[in-house]
C-alpha atoms as a PDB file:
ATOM      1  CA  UNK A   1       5.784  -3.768  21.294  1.00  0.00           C
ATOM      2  CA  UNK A   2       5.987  -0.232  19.785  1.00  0.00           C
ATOM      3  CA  UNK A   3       9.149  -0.759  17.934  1.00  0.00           C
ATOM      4  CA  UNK A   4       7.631  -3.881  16.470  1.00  0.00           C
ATOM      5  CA  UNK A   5       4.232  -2.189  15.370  1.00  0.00           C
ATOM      6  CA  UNK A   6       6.989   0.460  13.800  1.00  0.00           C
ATOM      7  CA  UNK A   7       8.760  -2.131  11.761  1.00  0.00           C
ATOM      8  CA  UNK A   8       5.602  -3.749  10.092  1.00  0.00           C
ATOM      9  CA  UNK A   9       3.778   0.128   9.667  1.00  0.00           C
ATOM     10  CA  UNK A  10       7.037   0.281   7.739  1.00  0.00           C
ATOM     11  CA  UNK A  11       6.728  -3.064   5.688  1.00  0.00           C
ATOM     12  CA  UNK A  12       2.620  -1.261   5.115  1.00  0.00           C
ATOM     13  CA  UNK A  13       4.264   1.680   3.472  1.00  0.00           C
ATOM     14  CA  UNK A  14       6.721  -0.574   1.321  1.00  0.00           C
ATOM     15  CA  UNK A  15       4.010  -2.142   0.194  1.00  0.00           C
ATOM     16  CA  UNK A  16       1.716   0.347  -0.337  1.00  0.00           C
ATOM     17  CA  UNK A  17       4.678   1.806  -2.749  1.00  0.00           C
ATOM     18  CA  UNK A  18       4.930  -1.311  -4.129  1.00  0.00           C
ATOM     19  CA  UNK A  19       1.333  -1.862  -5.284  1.00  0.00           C
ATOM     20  CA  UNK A  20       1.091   1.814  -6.263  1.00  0.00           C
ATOM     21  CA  UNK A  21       4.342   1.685  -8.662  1.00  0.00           C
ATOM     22  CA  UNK A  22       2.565  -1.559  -9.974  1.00  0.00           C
ATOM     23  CA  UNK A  23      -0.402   0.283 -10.934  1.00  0.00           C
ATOM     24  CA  UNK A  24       1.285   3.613 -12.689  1.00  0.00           C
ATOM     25  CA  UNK A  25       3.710   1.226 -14.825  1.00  0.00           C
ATOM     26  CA  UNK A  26       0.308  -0.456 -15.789  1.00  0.00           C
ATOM     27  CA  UNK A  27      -1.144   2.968 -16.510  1.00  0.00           C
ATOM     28  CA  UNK A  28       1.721   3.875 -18.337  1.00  0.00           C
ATOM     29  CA  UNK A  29       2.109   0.854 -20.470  1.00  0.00           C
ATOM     30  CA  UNK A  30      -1.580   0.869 -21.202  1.00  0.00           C
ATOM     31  CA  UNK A  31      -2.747  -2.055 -22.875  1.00  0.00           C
ATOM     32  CA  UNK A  32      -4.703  -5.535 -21.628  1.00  0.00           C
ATOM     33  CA  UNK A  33      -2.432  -5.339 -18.545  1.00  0.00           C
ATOM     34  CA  UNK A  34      -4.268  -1.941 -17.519  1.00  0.00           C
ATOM     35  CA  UNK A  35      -7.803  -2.275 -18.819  1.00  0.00           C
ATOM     36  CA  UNK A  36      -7.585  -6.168 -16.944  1.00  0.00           C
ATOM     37  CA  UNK A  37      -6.170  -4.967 -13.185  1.00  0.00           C
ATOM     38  CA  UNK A  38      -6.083  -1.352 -13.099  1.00  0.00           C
ATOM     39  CA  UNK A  39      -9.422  -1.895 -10.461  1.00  0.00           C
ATOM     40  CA  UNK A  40      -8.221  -4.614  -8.560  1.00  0.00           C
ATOM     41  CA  UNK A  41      -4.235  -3.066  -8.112  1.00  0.00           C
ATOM     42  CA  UNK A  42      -5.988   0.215  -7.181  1.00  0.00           C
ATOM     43  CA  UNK A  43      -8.785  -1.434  -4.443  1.00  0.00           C
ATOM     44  CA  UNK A  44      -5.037  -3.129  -3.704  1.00  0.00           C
ATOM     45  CA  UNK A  45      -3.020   0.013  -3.231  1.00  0.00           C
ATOM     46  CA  UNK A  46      -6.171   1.475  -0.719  1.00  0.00           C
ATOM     47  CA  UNK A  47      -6.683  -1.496   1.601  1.00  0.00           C
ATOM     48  CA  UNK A  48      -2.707  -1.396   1.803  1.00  0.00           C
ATOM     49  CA  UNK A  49      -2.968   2.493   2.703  1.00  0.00           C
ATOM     50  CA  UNK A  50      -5.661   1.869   5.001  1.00  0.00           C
ATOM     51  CA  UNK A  51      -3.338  -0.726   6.960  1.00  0.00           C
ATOM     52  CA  UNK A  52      -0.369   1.545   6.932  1.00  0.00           C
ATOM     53  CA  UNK A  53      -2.685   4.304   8.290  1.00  0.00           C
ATOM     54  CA  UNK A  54      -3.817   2.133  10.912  1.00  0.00           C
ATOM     55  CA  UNK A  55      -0.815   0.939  11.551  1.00  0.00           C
ATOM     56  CA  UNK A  56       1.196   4.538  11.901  1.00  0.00           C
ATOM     57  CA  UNK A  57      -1.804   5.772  14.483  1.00  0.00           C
ATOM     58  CA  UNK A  58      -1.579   2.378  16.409  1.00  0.00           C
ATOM     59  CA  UNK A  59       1.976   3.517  16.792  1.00  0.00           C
ATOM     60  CA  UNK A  60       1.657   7.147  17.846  1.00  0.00           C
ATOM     61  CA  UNK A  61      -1.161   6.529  20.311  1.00  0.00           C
ATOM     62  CA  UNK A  62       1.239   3.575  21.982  1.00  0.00           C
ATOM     63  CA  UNK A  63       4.238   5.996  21.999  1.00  0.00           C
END
């Protein structure tokens, strides 16, 4: 069970990366892209942290 709430904390993070490297190439380019889903890729990037966080504790507390 832990090493399974490991691997998906894991796949959180990734994400979490993922959404946030979505949002700074969006920042960067500027543009409709940005003014259109800067919001939504950001509320994106903190309900995936929020997971990962949960996730991460959920693992310590079962180690």
């Amino acid at each position: 069970m832990g090493d399974t709430i490991f691997i998906i904390a894991v796949i959180a993070c990734i994400a979490v990366v993922i959404v946030l490297m979505l949002g700074l190439g969006g920042f960067a380019k500027g543009g409709a892209f940005n003014k259109k889903n800067s919001n939504k890729l950001m509320r994106y990037r903190l309900g995936a942290q929020f997971v990962a966080v949960c996730l991460i504790v959920a693992y310590v507390l079962l180690r």
